[in-house]
Protein backbone atom coordinates (compact mmCIF):
# COMPACT_ATOMS: atom_id res chain seq x y z
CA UNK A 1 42.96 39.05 -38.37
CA UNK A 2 39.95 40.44 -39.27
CA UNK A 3 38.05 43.62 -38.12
CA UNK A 4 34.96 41.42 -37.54
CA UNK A 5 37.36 38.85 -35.50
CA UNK A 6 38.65 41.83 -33.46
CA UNK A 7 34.88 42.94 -32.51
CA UNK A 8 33.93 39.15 -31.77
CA UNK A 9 36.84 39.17 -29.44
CA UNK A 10 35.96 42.29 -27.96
CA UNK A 11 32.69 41.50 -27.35
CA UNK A 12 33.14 38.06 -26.09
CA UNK A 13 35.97 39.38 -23.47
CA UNK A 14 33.47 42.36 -22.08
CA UNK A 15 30.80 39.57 -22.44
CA UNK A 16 32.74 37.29 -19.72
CA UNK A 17 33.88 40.47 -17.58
CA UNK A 18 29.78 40.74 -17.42
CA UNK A 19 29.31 37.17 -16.21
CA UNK A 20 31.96 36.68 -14.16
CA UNK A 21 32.11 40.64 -12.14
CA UNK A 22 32.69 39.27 -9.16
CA UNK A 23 35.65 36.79 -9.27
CA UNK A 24 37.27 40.04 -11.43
CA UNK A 25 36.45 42.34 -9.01
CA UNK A 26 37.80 39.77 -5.86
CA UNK A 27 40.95 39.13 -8.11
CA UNK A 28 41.77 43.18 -8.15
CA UNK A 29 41.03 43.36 -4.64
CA UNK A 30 43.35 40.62 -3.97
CA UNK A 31 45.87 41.73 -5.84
CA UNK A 32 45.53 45.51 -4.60
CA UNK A 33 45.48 44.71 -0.79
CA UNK A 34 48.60 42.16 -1.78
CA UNK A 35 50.86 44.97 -2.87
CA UNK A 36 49.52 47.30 -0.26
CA UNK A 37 50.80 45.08 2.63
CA UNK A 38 54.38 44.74 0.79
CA UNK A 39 54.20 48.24 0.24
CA UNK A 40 53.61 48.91 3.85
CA UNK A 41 56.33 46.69 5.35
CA UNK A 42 58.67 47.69 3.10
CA UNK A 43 57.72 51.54 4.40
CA UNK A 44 57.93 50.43 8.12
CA UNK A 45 61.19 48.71 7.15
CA UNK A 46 62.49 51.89 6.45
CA UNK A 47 61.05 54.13 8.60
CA UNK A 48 61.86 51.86 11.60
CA UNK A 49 65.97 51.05 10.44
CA UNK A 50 65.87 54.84 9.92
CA UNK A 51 64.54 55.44 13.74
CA UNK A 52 67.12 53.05 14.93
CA UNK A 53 69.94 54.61 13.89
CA UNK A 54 68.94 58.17 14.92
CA UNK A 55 68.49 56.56 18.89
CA UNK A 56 71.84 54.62 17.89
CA UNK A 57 73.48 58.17 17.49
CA UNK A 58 71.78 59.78 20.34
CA UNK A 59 72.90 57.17 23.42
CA UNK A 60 74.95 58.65 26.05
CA UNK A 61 76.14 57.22 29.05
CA UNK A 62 77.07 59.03 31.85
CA UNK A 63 79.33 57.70 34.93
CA UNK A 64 79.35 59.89 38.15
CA UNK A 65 81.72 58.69 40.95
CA UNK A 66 81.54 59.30 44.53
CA UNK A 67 85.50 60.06 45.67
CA UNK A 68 84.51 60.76 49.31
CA UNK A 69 82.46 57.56 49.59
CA UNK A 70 83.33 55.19 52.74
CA UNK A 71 84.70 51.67 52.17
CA UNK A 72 81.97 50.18 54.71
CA UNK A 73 79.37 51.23 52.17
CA UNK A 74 80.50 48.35 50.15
């Protein structure tokens, strides 16, 4: 390949980034909000199966019994 081949390439690829700006520009944006959502869930994922087990660890329950209660309260 030639040099002048390499600058007609060049030129013709800025050329069409020119003409068609906005369907690159909507394609980036696409593809950046795209992995911004996955990025996201994947974070909440996380932070949420991390929040889980911390309460998981942290339940206590607590029985108190009455040994003077009356039968007729039954």
């Amino acid at each position: 390949m030639t040099m002048t081949t390499f600058k007609r390439i060049i030129k013709g690829g800025f050329l069409n980034f020119k003409r068609g700006g906005n369907y690159f520009l909507a394609a980036v944006l696409v593809v950046t909000i795209t992995l911004s959502v996955i990025t996201m869930i994947i974070f909440l994922q996380a932070v949420l199966h991390f929040s889980l087990t911390q309460i998981k660890d942290k339940v206590d329950v607590t029985i108190y019994f009455t040994t003077n209660a009356p039968e007729d309260k039954f």
